[in-house]
Protein backbone atom coordinates (compact mmCIF):
# COMPACT_ATOMS: atom_id res chain seq x y z
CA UNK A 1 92.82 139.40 -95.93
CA UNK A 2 89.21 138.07 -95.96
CA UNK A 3 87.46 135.76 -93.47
CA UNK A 4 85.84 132.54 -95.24
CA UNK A 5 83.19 131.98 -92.31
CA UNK A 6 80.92 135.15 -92.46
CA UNK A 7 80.90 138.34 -94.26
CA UNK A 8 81.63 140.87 -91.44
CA UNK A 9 83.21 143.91 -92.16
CA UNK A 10 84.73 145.63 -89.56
CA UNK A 11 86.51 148.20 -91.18
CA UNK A 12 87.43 151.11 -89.35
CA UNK A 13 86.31 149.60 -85.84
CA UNK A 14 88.50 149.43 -83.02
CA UNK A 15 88.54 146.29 -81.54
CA UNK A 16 89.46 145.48 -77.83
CA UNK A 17 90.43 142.24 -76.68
CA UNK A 18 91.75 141.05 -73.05
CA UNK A 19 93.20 137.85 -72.69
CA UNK A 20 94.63 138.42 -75.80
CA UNK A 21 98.22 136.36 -75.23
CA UNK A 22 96.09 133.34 -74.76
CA UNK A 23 95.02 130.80 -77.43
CA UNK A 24 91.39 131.30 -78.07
CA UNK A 25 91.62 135.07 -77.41
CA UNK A 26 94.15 135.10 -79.66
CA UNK A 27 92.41 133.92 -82.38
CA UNK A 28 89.63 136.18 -81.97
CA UNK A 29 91.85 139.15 -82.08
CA UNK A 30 93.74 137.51 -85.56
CA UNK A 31 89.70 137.34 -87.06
CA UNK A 32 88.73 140.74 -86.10
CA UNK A 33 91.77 142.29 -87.82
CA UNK A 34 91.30 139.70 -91.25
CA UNK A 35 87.21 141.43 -90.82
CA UNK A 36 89.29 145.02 -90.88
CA UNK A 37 89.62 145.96 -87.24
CA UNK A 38 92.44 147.87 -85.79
CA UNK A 39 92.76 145.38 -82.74
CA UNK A 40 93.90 146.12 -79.00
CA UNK A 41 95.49 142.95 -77.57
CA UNK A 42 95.33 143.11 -73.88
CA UNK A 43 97.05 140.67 -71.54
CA UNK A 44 99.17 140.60 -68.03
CA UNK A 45 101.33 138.80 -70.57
CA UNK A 46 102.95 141.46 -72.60
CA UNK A 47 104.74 139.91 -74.25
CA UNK A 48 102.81 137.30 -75.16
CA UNK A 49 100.13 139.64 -76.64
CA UNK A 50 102.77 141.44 -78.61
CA UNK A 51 103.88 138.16 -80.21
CA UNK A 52 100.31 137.86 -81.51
CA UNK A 53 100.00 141.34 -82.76
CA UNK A 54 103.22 141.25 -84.55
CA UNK A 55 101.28 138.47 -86.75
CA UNK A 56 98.67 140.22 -87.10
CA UNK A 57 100.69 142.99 -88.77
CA UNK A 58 102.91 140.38 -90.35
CA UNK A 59 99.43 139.06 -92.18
CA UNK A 60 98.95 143.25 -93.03
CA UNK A 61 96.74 143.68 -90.14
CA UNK A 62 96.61 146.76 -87.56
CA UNK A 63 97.39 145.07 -83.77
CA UNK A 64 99.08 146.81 -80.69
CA UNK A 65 99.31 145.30 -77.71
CA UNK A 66 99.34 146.63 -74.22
CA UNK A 67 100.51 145.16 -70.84
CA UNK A 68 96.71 145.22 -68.71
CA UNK A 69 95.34 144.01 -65.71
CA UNK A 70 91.68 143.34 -65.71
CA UNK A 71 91.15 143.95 -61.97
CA UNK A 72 93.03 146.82 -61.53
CA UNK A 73 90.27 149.49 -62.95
CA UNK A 74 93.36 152.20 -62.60
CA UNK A 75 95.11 150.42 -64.93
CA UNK A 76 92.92 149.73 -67.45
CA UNK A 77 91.99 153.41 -67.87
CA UNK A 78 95.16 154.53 -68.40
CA UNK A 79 95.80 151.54 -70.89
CA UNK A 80 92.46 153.15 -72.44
CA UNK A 81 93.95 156.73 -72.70
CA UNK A 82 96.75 155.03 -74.78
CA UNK A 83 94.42 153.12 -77.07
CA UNK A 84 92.22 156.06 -77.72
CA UNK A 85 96.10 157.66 -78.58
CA UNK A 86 96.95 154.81 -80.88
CA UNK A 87 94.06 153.42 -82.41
CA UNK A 88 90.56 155.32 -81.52
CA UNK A 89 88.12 155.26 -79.26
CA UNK A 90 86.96 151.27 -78.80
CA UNK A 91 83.81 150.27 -80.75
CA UNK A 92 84.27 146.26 -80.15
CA UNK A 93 85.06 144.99 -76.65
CA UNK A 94 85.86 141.19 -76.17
CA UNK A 95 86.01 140.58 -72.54
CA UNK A 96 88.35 136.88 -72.46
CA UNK A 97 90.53 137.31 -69.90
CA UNK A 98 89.93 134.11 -67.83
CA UNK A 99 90.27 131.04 -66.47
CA UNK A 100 90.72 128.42 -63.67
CA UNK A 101 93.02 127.38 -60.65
CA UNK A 102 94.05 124.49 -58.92
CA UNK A 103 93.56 125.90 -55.61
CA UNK A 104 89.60 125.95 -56.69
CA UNK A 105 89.56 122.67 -57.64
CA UNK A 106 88.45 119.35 -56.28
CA UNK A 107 90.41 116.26 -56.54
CA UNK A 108 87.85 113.60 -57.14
CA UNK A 109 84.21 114.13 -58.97
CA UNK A 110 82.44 112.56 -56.33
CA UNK A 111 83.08 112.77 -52.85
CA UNK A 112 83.02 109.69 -50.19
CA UNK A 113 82.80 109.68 -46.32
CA UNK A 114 86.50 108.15 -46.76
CA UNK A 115 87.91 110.79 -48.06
CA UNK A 116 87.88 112.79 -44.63
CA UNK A 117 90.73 110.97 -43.76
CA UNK A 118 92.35 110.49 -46.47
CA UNK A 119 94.96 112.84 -48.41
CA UNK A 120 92.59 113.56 -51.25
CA UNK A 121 91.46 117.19 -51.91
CA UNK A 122 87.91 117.36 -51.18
CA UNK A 123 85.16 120.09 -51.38
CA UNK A 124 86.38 121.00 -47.73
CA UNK A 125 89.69 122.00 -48.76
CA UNK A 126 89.08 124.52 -51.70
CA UNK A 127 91.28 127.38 -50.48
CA UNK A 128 89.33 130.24 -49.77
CA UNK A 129 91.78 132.70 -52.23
CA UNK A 130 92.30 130.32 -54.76
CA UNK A 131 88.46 130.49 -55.07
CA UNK A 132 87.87 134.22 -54.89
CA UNK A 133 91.07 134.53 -57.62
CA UNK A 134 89.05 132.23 -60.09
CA UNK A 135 85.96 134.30 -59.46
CA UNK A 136 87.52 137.80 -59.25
CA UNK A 137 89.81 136.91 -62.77
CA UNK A 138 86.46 135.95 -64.66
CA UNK A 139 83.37 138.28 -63.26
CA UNK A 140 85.71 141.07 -62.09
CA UNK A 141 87.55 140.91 -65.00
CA UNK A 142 85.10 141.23 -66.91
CA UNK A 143 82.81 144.11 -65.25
CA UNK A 144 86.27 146.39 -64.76
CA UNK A 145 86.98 146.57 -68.66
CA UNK A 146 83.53 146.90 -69.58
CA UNK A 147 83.15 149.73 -67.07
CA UNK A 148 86.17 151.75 -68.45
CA UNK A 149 85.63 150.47 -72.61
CA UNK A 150 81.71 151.16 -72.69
CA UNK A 151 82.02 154.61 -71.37
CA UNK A 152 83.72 155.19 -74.80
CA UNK A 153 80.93 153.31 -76.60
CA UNK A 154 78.20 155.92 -74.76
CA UNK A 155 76.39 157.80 -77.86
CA UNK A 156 78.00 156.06 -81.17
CA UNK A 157 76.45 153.71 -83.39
CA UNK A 158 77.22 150.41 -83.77
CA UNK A 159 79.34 149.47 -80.67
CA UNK A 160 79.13 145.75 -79.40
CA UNK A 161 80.20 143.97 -76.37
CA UNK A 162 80.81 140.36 -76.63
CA UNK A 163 81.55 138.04 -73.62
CA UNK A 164 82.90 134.60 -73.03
CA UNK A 165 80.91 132.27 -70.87
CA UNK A 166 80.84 128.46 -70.90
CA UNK A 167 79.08 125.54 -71.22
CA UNK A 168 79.60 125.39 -67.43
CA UNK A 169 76.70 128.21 -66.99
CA UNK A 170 74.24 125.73 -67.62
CA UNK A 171 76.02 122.78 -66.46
CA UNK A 172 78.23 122.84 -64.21
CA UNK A 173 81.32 120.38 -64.77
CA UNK A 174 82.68 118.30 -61.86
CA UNK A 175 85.93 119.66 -59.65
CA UNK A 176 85.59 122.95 -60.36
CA UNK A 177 83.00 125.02 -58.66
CA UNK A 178 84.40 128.30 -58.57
CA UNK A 179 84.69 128.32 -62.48
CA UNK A 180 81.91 126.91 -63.32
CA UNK A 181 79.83 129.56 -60.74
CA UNK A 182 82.08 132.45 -62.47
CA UNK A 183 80.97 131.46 -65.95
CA UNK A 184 77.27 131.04 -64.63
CA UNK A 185 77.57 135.11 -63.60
CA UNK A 186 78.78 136.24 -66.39
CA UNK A 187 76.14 134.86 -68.47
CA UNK A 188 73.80 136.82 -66.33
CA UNK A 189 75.61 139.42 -66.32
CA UNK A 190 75.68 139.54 -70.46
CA UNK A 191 71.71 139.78 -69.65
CA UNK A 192 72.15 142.66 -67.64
CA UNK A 193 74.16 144.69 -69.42
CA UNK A 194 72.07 144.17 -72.50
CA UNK A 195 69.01 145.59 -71.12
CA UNK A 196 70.85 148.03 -69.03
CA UNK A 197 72.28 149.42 -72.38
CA UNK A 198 69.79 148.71 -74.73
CA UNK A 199 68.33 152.19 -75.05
CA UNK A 200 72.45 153.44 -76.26
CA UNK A 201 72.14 150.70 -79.16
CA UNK A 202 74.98 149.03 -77.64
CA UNK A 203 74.64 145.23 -78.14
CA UNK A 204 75.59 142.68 -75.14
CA UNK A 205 76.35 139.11 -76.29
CA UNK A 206 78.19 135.93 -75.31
CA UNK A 207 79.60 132.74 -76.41
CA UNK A 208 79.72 129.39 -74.70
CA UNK A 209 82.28 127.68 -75.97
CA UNK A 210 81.61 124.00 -75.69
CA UNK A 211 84.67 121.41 -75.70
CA UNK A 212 87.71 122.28 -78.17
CA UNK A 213 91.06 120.45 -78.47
CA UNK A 214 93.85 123.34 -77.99
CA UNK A 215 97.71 123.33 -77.16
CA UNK A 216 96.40 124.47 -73.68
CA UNK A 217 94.41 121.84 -72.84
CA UNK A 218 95.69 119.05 -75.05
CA UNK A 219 97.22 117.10 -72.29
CA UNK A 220 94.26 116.71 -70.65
CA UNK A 221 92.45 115.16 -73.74
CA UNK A 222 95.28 113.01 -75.32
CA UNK A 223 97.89 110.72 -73.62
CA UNK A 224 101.53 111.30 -74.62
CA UNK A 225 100.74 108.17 -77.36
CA UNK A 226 98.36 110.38 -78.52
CA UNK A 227 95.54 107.97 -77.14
CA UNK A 228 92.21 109.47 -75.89
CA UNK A 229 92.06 109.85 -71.55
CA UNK A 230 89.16 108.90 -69.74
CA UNK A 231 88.18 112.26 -69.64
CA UNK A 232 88.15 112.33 -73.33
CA UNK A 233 86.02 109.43 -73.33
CA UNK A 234 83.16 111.31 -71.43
CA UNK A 235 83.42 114.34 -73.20
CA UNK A 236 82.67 112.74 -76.30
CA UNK A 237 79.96 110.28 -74.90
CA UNK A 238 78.07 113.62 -73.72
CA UNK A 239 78.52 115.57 -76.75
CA UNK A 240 75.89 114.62 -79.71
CA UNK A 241 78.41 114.85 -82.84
CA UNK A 242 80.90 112.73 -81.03
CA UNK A 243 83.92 115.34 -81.97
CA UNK A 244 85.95 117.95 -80.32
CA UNK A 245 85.06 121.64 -82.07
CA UNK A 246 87.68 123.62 -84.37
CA UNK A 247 88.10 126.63 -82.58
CA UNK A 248 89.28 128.35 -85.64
CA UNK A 249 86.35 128.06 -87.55
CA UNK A 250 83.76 127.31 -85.44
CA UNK A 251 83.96 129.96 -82.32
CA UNK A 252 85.45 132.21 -84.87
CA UNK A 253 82.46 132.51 -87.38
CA UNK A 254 79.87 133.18 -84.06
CA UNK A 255 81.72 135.96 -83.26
CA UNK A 256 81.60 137.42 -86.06
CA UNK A 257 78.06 136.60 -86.80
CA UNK A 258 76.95 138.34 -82.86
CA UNK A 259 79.53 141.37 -84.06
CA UNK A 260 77.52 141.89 -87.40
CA UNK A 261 76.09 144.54 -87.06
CA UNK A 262 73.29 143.55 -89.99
CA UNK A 263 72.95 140.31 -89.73
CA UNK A 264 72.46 139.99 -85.37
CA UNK A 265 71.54 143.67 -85.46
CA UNK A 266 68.44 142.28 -83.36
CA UNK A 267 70.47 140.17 -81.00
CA UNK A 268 71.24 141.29 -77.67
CA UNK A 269 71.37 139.51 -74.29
CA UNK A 270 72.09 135.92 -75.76
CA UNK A 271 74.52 133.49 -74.82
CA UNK A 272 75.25 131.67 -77.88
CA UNK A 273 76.01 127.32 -77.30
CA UNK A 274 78.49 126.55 -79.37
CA UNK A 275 78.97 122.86 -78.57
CA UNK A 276 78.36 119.95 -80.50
CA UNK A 277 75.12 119.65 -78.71
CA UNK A 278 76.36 119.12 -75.44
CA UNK A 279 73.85 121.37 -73.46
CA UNK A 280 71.04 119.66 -75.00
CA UNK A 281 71.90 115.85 -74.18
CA UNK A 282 70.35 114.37 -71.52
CA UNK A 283 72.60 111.37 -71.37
CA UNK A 284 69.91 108.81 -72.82
């Protein structure tokens, strides 16, 4: 099993991955086994997770997934012990657990006076735990795991840590603050923990996935016709090569490039764009 995108081998490495029974996450854990990892799928979702791994050993690979909740720092540790049992101590960690919640979002992009008295969700209504779940699931969940995974990285060559922002850390996208504020922190916090491990050689990057057409999100992209929505239509007016991104191919070959440990073996603390050119469109 070879990957066509980059030459990265990663035989012998143990790679962690949380968020591993969703789609993007997923993939990356499917690519790090073709590159020769022994992968650690992580998810609430066991069982989704172990659906994934069994085709990653269907394909030949070596996958084992394990039932884990990223803010419970208890439970991560002792999923930890077990990994160390099953696979080896973890040289690759790939913090995507993630995501949003309706309870964080607004209703309408722009808000009126009207809306005060209307039935509309506004700014004023964002529950207060809805938002603390969407920021606790994607900065606290990623701090706990790379508290208990990069104490095992502490004085070995070649470990990595590789985190997944957004293109809502430089931009934030309408109706959904507490996301796009979570994504903006862990970009900084990639910076952090690259300086604040620099000196152990242990490499701190991130991608910022730009706008990609999955089963997840499809309904929000395409009608049931399979027309374009009006969201759609912005995305694509905003984003420079006028085309949703292959997630397979083109999220999958920066990973591997910021995991090489020859050719980004000078990289650390970068959050990596990958989006059409979305960030760097102005509008006109």
């Amino acid at each position: 099993m070879k990957n066509n995108v980059i030459n990265t081998d990663l035989t012998g490495k143990v790679a962690v991955v949380t968020g591993a029974g969703g789609v993007l996450c997923s993939d990356f854990a499917k690519v790090l086994a073709r590159a020769g990892a022994k992968v650690a799928l992580l998810d609430l979702n066991e069982e989704a997770a172990k659906a994934f791994a069994d085709e990653i050993c269907a394909e030949g690979g070596i996958a084992k997934a394990y039932a884990c909740d990223v803010l419970d720092k208890e439970k991560c540790e002792a999923v930890a012990a077990q990994i160390d049992k099953d696979l080896g101590s973890c040289d690759i960690l790939l913090n995507g657990a993630g995501g949003n919640n309706p309870r964080a979002t607004t209703q309408k992009e722009y808000f009126e006076e009207g809306d005060l008295d209307s039935e509309v969700k506004t700014f004023f209504d964002l529950d207060k735990a809805g938002v603390e779940f969407v920021f606790n699931l994607n900065f606290i969940g990623t701090l706990i795991p790379t508290q208990v995974f990069a104490r095992r990285m502490v004085g070995r060559e070649g470990c990595n840590i590789l985190n997944i922002s957004s293109m809502n850390a430089y931009t934030p996208l309408t109706k959904i603050p507490a996301y796009s504020g979570a994504k903006a922190a862990i970009t900084n916090f990639t910076q952090w923990l690259a300086v604040h491990f620099s000196k152990e050689g242990i490499r701190v990057n991130a991608i910022a996935p730009g706008f990609f057409a999955t089963k997840q999100n499809r309904d929000l992209l395409f009608n049931p016709d399979g027309s374009p929505t009006a969201r759609t239509g912005k995305i694509l007016a905003a984003t420079p090569m006028g085309r949703f991104g292959d997630s397979e191919k083109e999220l999958s070959g920066a990973v591997l490039f910021l995991l090489n440990n020859d050719a980004a073996s000078f990289i650390t603390g970068v959050t990596l764009p990958i989006d059409g050119g979305f960030s760097a469109y102005s509008g006109v």
